[in-house]
C-alpha atoms as a PDB file:
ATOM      1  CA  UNK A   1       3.459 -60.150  37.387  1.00  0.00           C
ATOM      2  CA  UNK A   2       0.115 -60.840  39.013  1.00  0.00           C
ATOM      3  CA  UNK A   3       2.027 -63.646  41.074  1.00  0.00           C
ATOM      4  CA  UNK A   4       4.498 -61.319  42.702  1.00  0.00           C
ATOM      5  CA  UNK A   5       1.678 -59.493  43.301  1.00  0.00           C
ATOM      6  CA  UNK A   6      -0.300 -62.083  45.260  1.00  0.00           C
ATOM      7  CA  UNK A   7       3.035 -62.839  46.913  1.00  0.00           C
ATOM      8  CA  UNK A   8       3.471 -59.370  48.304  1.00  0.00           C
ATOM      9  CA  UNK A   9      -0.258 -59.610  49.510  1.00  0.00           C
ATOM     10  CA  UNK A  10       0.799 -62.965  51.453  1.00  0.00           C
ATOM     11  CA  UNK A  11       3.902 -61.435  53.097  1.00  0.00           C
ATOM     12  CA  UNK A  12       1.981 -57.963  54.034  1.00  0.00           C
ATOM     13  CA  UNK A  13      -0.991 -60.115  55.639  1.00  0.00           C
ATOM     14  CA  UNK A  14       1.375 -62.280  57.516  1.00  0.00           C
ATOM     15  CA  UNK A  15       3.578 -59.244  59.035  1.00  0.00           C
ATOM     16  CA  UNK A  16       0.016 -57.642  59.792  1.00  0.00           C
ATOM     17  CA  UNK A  17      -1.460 -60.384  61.639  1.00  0.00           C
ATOM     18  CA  UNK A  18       1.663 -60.509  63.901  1.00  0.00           C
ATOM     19  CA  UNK A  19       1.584 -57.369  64.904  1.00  0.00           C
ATOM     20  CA  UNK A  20      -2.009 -56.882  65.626  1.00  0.00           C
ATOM     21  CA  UNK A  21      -2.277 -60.470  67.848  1.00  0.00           C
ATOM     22  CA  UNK A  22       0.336 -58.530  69.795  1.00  0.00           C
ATOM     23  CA  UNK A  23      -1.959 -55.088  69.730  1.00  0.00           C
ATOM     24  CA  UNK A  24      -5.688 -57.147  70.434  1.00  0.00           C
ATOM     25  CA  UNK A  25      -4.025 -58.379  73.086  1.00  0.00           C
ATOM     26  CA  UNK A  26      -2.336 -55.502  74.812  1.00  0.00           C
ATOM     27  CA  UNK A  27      -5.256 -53.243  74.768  1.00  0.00           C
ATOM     28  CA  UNK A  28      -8.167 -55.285  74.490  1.00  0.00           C
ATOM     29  CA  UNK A  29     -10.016 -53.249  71.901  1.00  0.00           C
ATOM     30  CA  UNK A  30     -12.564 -54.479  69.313  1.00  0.00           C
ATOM     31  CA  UNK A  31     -11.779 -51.876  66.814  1.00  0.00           C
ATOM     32  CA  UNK A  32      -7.964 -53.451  67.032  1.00  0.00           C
ATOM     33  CA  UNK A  33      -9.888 -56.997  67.079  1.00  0.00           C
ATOM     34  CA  UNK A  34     -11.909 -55.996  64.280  1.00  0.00           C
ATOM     35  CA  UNK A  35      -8.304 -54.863  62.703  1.00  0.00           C
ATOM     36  CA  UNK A  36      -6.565 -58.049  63.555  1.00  0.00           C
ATOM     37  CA  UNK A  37      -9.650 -60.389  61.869  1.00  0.00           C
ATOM     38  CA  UNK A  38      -9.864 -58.621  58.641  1.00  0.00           C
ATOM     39  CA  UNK A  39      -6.233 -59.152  58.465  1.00  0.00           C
ATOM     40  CA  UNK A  40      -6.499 -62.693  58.969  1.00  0.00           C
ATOM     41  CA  UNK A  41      -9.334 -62.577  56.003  1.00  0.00           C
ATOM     42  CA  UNK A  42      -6.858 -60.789  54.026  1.00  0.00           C
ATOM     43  CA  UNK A  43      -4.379 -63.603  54.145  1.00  0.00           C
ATOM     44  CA  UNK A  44      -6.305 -66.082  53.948  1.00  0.00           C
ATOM     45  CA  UNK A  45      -7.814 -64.489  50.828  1.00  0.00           C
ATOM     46  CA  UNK A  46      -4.261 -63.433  49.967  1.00  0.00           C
ATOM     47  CA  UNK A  47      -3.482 -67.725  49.281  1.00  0.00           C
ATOM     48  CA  UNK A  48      -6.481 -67.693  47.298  1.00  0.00           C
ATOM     49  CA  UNK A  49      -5.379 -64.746  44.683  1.00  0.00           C
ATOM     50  CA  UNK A  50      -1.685 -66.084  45.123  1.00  0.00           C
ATOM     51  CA  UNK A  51      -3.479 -70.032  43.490  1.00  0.00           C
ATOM     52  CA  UNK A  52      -5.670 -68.179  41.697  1.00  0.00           C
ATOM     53  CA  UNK A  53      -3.530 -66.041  39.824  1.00  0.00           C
ATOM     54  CA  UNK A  54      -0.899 -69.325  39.068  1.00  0.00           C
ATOM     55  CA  UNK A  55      -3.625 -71.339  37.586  1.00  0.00           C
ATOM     56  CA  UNK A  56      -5.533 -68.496  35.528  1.00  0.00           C
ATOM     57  CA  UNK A  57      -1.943 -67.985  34.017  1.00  0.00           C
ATOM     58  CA  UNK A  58      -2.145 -71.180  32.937  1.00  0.00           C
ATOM     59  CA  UNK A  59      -2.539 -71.970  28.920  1.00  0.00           C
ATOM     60  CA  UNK A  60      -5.822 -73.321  27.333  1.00  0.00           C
ATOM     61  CA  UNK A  61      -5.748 -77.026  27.445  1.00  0.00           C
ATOM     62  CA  UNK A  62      -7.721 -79.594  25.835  1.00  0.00           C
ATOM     63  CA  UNK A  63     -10.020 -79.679  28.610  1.00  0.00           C
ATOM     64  CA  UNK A  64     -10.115 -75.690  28.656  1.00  0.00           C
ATOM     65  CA  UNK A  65     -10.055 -74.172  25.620  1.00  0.00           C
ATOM     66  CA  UNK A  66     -10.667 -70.754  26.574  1.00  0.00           C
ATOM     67  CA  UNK A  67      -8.032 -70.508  29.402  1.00  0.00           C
ATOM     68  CA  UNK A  68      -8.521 -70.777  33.091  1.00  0.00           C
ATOM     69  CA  UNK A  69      -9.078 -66.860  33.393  1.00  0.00           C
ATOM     70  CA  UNK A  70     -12.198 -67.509  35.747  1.00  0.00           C
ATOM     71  CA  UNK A  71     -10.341 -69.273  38.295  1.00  0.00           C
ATOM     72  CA  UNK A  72      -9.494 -65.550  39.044  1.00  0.00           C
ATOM     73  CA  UNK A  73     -13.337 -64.324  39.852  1.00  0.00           C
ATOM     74  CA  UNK A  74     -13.709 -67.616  41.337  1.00  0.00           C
ATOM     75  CA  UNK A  75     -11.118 -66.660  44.213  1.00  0.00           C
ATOM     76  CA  UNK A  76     -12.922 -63.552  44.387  1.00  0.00           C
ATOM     77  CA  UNK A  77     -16.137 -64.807  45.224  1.00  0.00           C
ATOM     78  CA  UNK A  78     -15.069 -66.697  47.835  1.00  0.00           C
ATOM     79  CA  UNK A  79     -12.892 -64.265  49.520  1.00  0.00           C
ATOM     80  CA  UNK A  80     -16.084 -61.949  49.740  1.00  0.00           C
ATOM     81  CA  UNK A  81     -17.942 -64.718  51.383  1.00  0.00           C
ATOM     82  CA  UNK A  82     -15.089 -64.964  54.375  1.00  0.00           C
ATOM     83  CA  UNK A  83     -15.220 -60.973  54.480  1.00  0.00           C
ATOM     84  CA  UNK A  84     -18.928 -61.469  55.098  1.00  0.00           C
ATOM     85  CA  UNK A  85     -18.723 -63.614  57.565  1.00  0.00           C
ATOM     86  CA  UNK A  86     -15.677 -61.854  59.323  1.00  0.00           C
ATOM     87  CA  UNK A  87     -17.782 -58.607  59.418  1.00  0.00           C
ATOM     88  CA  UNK A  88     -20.840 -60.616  61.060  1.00  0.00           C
ATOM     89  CA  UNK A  89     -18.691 -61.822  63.685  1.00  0.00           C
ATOM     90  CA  UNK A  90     -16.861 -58.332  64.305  1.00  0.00           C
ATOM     91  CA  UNK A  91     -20.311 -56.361  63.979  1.00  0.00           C
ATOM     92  CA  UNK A  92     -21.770 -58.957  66.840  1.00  0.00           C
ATOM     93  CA  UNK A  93     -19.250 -59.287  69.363  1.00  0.00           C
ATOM     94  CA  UNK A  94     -19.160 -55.214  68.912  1.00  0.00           C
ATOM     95  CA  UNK A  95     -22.719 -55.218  70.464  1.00  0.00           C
ATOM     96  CA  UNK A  96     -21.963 -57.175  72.914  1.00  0.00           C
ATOM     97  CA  UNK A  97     -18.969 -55.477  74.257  1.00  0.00           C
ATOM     98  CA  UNK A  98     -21.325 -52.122  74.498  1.00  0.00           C
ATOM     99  CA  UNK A  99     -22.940 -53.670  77.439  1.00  0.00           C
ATOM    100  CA  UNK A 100     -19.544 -54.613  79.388  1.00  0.00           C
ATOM    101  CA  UNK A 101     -18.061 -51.778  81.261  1.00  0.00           C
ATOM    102  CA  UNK A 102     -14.199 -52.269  80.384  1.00  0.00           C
ATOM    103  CA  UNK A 103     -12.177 -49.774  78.471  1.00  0.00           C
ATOM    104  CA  UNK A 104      -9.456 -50.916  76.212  1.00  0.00           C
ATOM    105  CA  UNK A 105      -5.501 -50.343  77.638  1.00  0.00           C
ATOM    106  CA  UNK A 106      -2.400 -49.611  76.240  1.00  0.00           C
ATOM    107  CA  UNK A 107      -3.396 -46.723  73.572  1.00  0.00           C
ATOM    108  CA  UNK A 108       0.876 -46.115  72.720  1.00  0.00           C
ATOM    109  CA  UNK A 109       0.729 -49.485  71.775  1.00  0.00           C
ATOM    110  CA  UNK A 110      -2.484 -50.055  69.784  1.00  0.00           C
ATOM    111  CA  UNK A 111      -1.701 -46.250  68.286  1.00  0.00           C
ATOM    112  CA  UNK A 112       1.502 -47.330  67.195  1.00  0.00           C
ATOM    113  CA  UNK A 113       0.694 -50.826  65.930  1.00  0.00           C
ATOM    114  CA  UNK A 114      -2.256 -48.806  63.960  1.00  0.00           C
ATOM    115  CA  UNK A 115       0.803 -46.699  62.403  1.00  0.00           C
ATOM    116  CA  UNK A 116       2.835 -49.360  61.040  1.00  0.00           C
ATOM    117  CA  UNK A 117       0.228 -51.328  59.647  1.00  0.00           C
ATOM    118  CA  UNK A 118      -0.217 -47.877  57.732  1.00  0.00           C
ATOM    119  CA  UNK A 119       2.837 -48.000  56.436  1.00  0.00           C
ATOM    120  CA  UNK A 120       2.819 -51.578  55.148  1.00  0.00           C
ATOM    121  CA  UNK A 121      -0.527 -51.662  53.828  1.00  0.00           C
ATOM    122  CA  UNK A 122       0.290 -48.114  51.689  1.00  0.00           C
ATOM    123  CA  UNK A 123       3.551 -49.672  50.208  1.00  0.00           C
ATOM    124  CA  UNK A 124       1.434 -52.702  48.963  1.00  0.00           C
ATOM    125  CA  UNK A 125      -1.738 -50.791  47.451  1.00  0.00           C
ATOM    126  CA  UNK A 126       0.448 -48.721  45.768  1.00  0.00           C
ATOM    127  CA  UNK A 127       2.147 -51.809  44.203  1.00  0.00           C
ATOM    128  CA  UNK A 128      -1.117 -53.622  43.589  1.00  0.00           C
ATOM    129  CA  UNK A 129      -2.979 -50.223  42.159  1.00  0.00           C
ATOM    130  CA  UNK A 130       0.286 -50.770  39.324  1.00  0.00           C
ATOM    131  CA  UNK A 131      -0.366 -54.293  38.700  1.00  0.00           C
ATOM    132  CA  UNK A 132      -4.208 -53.597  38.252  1.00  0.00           C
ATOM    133  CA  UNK A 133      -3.456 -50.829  35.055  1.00  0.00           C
ATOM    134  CA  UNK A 134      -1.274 -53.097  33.886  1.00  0.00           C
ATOM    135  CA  UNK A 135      -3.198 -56.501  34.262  1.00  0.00           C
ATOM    136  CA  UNK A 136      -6.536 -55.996  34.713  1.00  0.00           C
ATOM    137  CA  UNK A 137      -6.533 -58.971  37.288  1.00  0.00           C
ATOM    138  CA  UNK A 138      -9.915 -59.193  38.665  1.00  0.00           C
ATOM    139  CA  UNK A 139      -8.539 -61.376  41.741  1.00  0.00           C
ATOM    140  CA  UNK A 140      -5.403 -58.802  42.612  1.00  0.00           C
ATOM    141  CA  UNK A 141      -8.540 -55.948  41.923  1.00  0.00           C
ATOM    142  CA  UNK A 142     -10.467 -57.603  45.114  1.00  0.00           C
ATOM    143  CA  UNK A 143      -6.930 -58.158  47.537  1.00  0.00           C
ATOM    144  CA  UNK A 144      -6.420 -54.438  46.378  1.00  0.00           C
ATOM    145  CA  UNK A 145     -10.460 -53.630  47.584  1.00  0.00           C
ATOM    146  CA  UNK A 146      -9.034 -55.391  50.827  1.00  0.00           C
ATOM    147  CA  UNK A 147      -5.879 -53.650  51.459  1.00  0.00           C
ATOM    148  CA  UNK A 148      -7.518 -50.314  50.697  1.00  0.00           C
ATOM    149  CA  UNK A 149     -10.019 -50.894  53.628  1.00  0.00           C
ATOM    150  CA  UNK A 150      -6.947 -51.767  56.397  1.00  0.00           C
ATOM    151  CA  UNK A 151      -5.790 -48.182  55.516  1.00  0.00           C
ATOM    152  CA  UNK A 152      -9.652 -46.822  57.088  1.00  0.00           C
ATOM    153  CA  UNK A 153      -9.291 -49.603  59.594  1.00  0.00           C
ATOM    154  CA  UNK A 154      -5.929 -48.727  60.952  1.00  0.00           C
ATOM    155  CA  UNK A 155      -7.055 -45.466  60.978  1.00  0.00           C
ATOM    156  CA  UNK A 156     -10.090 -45.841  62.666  1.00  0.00           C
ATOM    157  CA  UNK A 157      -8.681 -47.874  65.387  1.00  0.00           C
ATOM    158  CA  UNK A 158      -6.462 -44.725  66.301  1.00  0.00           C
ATOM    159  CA  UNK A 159      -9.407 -42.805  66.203  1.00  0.00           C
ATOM    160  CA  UNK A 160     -11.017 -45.167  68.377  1.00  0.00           C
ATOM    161  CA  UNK A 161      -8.448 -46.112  70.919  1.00  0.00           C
ATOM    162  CA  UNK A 162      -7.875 -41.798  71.242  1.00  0.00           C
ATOM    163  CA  UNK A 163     -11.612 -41.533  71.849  1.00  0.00           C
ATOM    164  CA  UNK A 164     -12.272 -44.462  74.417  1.00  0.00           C
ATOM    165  CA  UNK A 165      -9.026 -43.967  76.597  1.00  0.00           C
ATOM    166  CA  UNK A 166      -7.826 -40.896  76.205  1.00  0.00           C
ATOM    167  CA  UNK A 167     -11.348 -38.394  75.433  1.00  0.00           C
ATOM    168  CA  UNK A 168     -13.430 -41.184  78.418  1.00  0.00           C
ATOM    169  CA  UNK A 169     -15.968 -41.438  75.375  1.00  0.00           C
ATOM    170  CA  UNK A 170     -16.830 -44.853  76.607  1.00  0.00           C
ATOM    171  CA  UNK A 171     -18.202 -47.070  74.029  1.00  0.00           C
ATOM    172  CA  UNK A 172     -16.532 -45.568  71.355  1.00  0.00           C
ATOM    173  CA  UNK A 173     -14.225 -48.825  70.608  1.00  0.00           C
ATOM    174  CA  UNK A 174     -16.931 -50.629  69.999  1.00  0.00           C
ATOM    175  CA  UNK A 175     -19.257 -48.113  67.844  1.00  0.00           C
ATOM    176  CA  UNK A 176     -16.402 -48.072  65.381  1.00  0.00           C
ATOM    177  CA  UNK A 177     -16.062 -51.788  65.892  1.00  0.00           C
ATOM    178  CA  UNK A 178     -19.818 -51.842  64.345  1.00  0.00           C
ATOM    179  CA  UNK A 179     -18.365 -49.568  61.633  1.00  0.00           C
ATOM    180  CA  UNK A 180     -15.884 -51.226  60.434  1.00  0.00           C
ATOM    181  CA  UNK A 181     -18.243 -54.607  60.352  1.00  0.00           C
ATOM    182  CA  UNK A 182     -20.257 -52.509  58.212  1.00  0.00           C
ATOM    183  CA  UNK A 183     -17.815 -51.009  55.762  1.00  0.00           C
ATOM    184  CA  UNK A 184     -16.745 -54.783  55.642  1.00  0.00           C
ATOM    185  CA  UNK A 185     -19.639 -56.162  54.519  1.00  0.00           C
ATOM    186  CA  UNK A 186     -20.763 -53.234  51.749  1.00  0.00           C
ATOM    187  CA  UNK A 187     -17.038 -53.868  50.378  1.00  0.00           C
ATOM    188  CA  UNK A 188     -17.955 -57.354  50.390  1.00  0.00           C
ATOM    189  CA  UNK A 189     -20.808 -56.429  48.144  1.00  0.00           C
ATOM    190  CA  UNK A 190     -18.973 -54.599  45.534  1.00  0.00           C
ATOM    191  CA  UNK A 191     -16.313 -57.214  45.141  1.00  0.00           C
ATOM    192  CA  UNK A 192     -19.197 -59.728  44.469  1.00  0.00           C
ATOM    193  CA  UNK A 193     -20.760 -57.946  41.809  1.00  0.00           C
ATOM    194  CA  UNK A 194     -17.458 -58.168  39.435  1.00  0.00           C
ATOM    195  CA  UNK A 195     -17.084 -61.953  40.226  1.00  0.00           C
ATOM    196  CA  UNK A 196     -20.385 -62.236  39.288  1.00  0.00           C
ATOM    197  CA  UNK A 197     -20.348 -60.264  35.994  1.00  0.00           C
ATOM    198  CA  UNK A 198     -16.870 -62.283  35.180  1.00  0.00           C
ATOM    199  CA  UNK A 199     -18.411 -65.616  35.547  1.00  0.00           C
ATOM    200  CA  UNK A 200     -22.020 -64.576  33.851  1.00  0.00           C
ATOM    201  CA  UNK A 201     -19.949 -63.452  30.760  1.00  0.00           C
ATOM    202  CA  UNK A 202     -21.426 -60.186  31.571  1.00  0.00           C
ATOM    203  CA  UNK A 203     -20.551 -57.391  28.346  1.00  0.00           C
ATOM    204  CA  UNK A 204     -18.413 -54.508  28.405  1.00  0.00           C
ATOM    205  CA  UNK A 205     -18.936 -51.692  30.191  1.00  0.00           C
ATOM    206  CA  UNK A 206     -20.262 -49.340  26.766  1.00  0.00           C
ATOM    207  CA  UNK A 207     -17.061 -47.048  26.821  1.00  0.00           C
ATOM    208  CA  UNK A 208     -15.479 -49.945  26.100  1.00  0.00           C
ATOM    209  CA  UNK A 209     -17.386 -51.443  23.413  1.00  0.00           C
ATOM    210  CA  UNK A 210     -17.663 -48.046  21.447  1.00  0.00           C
ATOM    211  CA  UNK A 211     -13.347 -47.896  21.614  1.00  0.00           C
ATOM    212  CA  UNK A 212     -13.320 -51.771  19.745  1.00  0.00           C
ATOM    213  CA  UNK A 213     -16.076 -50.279  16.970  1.00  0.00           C
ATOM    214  CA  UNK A 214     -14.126 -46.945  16.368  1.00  0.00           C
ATOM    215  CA  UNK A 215     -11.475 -49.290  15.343  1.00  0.00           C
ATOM    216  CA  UNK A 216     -13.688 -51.425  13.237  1.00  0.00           C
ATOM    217  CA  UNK A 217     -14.530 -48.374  11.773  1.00  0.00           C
ATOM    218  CA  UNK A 218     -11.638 -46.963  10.874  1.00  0.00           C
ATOM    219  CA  UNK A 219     -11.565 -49.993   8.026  1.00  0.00           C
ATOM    220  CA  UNK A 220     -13.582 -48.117   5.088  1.00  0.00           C
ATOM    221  CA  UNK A 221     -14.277 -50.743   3.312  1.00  0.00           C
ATOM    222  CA  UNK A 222     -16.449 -52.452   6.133  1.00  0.00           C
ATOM    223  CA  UNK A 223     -20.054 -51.368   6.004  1.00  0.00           C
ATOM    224  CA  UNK A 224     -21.368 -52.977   9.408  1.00  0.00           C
ATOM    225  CA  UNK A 225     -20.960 -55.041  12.093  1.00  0.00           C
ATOM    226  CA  UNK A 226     -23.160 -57.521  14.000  1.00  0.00           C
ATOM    227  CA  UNK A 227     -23.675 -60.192  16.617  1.00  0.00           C
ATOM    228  CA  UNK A 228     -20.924 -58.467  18.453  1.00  0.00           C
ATOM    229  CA  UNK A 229     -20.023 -60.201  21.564  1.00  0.00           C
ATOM    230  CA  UNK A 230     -17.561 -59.140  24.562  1.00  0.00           C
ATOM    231  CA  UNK A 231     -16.787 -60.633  28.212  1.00  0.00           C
ATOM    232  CA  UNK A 232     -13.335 -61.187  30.136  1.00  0.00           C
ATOM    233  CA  UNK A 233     -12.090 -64.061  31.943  1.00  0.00           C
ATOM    234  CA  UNK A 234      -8.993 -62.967  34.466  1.00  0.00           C
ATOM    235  CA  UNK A 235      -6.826 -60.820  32.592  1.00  0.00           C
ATOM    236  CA  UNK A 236      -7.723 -62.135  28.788  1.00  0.00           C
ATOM    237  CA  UNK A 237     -10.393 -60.747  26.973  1.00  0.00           C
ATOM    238  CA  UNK A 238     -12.737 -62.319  24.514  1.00  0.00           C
ATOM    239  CA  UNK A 239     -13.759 -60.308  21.125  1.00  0.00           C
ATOM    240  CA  UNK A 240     -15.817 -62.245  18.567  1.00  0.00           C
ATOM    241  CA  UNK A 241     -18.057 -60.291  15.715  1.00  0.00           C
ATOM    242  CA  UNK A 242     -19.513 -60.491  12.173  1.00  0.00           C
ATOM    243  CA  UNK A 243     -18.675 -57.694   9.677  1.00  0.00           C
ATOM    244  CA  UNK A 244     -19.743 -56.874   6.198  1.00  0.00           C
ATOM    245  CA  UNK A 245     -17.513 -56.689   3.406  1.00  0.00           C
ATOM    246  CA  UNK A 246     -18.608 -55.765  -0.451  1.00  0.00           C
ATOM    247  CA  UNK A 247     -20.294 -59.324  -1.694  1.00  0.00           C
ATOM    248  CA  UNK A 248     -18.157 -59.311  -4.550  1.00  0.00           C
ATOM    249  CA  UNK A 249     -15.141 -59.447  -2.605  1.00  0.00           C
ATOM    250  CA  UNK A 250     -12.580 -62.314  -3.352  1.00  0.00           C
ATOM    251  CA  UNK A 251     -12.310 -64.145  -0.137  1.00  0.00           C
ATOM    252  CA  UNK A 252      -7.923 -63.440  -0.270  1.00  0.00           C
ATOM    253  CA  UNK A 253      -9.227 -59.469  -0.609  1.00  0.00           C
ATOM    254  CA  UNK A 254     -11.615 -60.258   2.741  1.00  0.00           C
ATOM    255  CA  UNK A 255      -8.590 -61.951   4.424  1.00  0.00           C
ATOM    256  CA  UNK A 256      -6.236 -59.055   4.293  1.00  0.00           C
ATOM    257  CA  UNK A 257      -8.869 -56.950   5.514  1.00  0.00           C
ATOM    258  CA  UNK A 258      -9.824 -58.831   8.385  1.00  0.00           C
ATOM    259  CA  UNK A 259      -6.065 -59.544   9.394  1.00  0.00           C
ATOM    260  CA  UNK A 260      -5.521 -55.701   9.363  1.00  0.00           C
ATOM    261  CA  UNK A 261      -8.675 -55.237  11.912  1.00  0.00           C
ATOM    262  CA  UNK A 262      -7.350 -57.589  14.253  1.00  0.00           C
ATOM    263  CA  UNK A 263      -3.734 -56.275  14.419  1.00  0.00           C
ATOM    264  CA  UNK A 264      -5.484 -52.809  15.431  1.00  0.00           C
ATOM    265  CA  UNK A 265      -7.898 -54.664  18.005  1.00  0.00           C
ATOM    266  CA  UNK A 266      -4.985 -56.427  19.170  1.00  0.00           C
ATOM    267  CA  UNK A 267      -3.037 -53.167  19.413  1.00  0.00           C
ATOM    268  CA  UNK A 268      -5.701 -51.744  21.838  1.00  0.00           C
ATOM    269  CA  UNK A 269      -6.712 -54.669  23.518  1.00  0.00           C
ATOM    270  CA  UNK A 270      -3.377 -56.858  24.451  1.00  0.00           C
ATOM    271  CA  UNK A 271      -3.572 -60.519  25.013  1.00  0.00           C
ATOM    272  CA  UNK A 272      -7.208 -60.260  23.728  1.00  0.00           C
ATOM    273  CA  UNK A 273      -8.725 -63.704  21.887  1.00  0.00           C
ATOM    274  CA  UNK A 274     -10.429 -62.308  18.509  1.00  0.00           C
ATOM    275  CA  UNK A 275     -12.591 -64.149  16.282  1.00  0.00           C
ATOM    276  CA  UNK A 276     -14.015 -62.012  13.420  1.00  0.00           C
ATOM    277  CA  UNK A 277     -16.355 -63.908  10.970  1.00  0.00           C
ATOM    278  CA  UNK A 278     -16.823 -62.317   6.790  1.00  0.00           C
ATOM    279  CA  UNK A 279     -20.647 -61.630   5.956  1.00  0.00           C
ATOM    280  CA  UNK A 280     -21.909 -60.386   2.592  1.00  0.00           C
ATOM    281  CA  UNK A 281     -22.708 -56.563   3.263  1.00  0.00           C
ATOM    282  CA  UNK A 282     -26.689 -56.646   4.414  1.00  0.00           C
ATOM    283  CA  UNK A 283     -26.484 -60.101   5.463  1.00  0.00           C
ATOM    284  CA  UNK A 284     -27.348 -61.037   9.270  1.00  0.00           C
ATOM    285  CA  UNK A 285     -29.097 -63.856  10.902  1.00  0.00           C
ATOM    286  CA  UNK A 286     -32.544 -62.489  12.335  1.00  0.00           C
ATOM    287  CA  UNK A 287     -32.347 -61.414  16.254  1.00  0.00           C
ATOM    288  CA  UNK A 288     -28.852 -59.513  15.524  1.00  0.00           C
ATOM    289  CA  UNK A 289     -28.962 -55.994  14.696  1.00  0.00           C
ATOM    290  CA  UNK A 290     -26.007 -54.081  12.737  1.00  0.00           C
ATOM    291  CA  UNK A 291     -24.396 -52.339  15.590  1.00  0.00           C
ATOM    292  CA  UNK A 292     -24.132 -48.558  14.731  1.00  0.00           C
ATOM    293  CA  UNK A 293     -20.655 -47.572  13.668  1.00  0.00           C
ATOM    294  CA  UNK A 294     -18.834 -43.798  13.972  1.00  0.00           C
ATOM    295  CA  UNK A 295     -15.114 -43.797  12.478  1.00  0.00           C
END
């Protein structure tokens, strides 16, 4: 699933890049050139989802044992740090085109290039936004981040091109050249931060964590939980915690129990790894606090 994904991103990107070479060079405008570089970025960061993807989907192996999930927020970080240094480039040759006197040409044919990439890059998010609920893909999350922005792009080159030819608000092409650079690199930003978290093993977010102890707590017969512990890599997630069970409790009684807590965790979490470990009720190792339950 997250493969045709990444292949749709590919073949989007490539049909976008055509078509705005042709636009740059028509009309000469650094919004469109602006346009035509992010594209570029997006296919090039496109192949890295599209690898990405095929090797997180790989099984664990005995030199992986948890999966190849973070190949996913690997891809991710590195796509940010071309969209950085696309939005550098964009933002600087935007300055210097405010000291040339030379409008941009063609406006029909930047408009209209503008259009179509509209129409492409809707058709995709809306695909990708799918595969994202469904998934959870933290790689196809960042091309969506990317495809998102070509909608503002596209748009603002119209805006542009109408302003600089057609209003004589000279300048204009490349003040929204500098804007986009900007709105690059601040997307480039956000993206980073969930790489990041991924590859830190960074918790869940609390709504989370409070769904996976409602269902812990739904099992009467458990009287606490500790040394709870939570992260994602790609689409799996990781689940590992201690719970207390009556001390008297034959350890075939505890087995049942657990096995029923992990077919509701599994229930609510698909595809998630679970490791739940039987303590004595009152028993946990010093640093790790019961964590506070509400059924």
């Amino acid at each position: 699933m997250t493969r045709r994904a990444a292949l749709a991103s590919v073949t989007v990107a490539t049909l976008l890049i055509g078509l705005k070479i042709w636009g740059a060079w028509a009309t000469g405008s650094m919004a469109m050139l602006g346009s035509l570089a992010d594209s570029a970025l997006d296919l090039a960061a496109s192949l890295m989802t599209l690898f990405a993807v095929g090797l997180a989907a790989q099984p664990a192996d005995d030199d992986h044992r948890f999966g190849h999930g973070k190949a996913e927020a690997i891809a991710a970080l590195m796509q940010t740090l071309l969209i950085v240094a696309s939005a550098v480039a964009i933002g600087w040759r935007s300055i210097m085109q405010l000291g040339i006197d030379e409008l941009p040409t063609r406006g029909d044919i930047g408009i209209g290039v503008s259009l179509a990439g509209i129409a492409l890059t809707l058709a995709l998010v809306a695909y990708q936004r799918g595969i994202v609920k469904r998934t959870g893909s933290v790689a196809i999350a960042t091309d969506h981040l990317h495809y998102q922005s070509d909608l503002l792009l596209n748009a603002a080159v119209i805006v542009a091109l109408v302003l600089d030819i057609y209003a004589g608000l000279h300048g204009a092409d490349s003040i929204f050249g500098i804007g986009i650079a900007a709105y690059l690199a601040i997307g480039a930003v956000r993206s980073a931060r969930a790489a990041v978290d991924m590859l830190m093993d960074r918790e869940w977010p609390d709504a989370k964590r409070q769904k996976l102890l409602a269902i812990v707590a739904a099992e009467t017969r458990v009287s606490g939980v500790h040394q709870l512990r939570t992260r994602s890599s790609g689409v799996t997630d990781f689940i590992q915690f201690h719970v207390w069970l009556p001390p008297e409790m034959s350890v075939a009684a505890a087995h049942d129990i657990v096995d029923a807590i992990e077919t509701r965790v599994a229930a609510a979490f698909p595809g998630a790894e679970i490791l739940i470990h039987v303590d004595p009720a009152g028993h946990y190792d010093p640093g790790h606090q019961p964590e506070p339950l509400c059924a």
